[in-house]
N, C-alpha and C. Protein backbone atom coordinates (compact mmCIF):
# COMPACT_ATOMS: atom_id res chain seq x y z
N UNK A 1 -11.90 21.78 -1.13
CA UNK A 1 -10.57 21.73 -1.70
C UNK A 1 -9.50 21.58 -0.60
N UNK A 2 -9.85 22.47 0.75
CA UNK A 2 -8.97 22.47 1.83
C UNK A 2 -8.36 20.95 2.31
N UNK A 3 -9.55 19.97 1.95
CA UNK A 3 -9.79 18.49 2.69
C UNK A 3 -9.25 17.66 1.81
N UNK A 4 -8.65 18.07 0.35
CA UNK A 4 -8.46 17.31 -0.48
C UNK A 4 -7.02 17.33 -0.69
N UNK A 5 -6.82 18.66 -0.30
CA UNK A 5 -5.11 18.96 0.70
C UNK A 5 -4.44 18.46 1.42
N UNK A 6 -5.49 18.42 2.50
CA UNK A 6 -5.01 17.54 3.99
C UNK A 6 -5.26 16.07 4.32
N UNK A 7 -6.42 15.75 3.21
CA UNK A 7 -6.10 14.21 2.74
C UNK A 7 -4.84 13.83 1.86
N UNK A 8 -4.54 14.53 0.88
CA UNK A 8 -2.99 14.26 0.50
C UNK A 8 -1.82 14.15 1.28
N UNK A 9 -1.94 15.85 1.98
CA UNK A 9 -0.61 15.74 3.12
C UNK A 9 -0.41 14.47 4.08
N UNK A 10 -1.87 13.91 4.64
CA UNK A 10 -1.99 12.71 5.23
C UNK A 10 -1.00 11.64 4.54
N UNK A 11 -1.85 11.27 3.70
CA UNK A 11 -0.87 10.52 2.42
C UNK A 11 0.49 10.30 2.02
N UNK A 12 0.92 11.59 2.20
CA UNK A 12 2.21 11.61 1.84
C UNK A 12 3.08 11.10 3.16
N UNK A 13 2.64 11.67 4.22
CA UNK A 13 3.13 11.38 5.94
C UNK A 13 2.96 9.90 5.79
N UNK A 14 2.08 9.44 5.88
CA UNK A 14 1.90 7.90 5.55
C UNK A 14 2.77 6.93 4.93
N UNK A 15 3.05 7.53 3.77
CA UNK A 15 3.94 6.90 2.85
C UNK A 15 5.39 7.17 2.83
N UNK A 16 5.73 7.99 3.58
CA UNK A 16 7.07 8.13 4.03
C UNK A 16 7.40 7.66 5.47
N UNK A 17 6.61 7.30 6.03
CA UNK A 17 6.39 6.95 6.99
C UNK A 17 6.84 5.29 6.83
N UNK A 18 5.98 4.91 5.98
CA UNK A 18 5.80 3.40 5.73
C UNK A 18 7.54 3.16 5.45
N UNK A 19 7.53 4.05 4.21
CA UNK A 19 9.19 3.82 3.85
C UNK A 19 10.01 3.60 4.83
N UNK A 20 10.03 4.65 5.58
CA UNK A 20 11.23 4.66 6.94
C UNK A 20 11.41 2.91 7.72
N UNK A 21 10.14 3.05 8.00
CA UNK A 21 9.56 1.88 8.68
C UNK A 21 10.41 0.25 8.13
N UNK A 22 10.31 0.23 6.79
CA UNK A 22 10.54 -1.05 5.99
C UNK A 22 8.83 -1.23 5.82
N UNK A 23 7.95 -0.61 5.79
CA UNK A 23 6.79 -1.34 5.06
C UNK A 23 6.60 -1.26 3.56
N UNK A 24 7.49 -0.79 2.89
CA UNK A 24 7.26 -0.25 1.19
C UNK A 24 8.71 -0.50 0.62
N UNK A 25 8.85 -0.97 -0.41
CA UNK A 25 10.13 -0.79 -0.78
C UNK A 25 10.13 -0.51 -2.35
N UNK A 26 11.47 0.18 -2.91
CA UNK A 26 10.61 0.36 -4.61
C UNK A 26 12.34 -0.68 -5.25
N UNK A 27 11.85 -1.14 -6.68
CA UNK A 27 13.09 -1.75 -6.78
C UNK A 27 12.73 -0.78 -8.47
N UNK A 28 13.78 -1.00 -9.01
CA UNK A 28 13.47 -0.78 -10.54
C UNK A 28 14.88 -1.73 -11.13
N UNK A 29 14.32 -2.28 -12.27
CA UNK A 29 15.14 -3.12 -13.52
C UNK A 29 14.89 -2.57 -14.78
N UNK A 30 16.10 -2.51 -15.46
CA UNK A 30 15.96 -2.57 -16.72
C UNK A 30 15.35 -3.72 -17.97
N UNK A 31 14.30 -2.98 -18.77
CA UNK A 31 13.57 -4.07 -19.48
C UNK A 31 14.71 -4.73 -20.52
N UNK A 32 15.30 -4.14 -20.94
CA UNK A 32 16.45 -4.63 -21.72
C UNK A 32 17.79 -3.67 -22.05
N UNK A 33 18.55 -4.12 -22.49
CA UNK A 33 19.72 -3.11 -22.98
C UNK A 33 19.51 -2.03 -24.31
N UNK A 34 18.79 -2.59 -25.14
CA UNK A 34 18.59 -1.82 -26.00
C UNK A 34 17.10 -1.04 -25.85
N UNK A 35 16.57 -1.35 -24.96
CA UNK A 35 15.44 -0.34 -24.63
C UNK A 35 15.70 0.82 -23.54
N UNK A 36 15.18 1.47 -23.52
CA UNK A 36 15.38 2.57 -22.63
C UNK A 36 14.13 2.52 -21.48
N UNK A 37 13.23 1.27 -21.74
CA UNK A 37 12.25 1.19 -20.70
C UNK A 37 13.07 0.34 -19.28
N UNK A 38 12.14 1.30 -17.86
CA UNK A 38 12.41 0.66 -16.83
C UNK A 38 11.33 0.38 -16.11
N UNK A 39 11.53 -0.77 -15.14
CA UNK A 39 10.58 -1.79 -14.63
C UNK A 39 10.61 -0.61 -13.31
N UNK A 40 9.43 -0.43 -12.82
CA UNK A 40 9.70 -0.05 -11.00
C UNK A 40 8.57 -1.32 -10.46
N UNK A 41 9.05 -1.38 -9.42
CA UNK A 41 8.29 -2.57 -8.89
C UNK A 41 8.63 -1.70 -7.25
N UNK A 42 7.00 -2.02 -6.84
CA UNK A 42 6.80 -1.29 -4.93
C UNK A 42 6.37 -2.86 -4.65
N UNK A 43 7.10 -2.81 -3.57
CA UNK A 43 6.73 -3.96 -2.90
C UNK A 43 6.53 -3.82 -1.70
N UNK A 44 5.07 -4.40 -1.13
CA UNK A 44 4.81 -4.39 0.43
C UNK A 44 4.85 -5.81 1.14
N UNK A 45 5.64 -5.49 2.66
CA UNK A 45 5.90 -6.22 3.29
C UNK A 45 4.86 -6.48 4.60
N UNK A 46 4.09 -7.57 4.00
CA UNK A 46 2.56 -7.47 4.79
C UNK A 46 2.85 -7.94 6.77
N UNK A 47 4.44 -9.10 6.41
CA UNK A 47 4.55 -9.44 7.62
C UNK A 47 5.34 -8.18 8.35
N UNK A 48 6.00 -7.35 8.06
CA UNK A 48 6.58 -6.57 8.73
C UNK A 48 5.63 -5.25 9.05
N UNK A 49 4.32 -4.93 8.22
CA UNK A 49 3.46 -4.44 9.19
C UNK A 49 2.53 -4.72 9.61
N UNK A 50 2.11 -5.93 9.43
CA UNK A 50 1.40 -6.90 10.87
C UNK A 50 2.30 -6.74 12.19
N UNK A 51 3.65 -6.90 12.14
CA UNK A 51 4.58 -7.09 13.09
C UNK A 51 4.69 -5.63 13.93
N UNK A 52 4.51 -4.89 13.51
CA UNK A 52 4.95 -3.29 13.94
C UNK A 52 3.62 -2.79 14.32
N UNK A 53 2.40 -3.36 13.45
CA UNK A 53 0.88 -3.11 14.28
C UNK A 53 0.75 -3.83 15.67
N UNK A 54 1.07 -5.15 15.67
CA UNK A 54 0.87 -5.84 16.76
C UNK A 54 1.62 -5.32 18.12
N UNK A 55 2.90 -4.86 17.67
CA UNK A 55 4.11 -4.02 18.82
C UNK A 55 2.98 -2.82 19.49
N UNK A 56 3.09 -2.08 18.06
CA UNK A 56 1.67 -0.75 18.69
C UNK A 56 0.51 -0.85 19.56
N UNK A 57 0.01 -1.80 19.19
CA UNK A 57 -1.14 -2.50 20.11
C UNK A 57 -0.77 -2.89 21.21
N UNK A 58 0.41 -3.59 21.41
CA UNK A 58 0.68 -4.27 22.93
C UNK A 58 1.35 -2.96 23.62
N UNK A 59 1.63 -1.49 23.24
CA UNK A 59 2.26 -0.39 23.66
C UNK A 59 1.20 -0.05 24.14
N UNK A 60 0.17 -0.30 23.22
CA UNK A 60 -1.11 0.92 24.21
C UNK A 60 -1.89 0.18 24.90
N UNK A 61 -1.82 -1.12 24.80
CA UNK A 61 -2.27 -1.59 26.41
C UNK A 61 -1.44 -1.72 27.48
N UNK A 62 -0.03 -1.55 26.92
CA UNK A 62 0.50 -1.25 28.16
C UNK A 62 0.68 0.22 29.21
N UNK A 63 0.47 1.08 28.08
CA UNK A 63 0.32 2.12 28.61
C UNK A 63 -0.95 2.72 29.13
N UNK A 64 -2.32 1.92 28.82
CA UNK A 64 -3.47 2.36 29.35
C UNK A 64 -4.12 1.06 30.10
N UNK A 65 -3.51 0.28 30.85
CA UNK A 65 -3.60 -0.76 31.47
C UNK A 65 -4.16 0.01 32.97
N UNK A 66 -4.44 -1.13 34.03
CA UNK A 66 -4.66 -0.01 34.88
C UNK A 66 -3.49 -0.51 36.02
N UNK A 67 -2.96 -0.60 35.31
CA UNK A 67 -1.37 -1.08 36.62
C UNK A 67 -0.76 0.72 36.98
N UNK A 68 -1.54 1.55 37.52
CA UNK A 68 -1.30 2.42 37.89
C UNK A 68 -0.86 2.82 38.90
N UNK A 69 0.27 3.45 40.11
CA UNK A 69 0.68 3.68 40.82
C UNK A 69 -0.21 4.54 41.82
């Protein structure tokens, strides 16, 4: 149960995470005027975290490169 906790908490860090980032975005519309239903729509932005993985990657080879002093 402990793991099913700390796989959530993961989760949640993740996904607020993503938000901050610009990888997630939520929109919502109304289905009509006389309905009281609303649309939510999440949308992911696949190029903007390809773009922010690729940054990460070129950080940690730059930082574990052996251009060491």
């Amino acid at each position: 149960m402990k793991l099913l906790g700390w796989l959530f908490l993961l989760l949640a860090v993740l996904a607020c995470f993503g938000f901050y980032r610009g990888w997630f975005s939520l929109s919502t519309q109304n289905a009509s005027d006389r309905s009281r239903k609303v649309d939510v729509n999440l949308s992911v932005d696949g190029d903007k975290l390809e773009s922010d993985t690729n940054a990460a990657k070129e950080k940690i080879r730059e930082l574990t490169s052996g251009d060491k002093e």
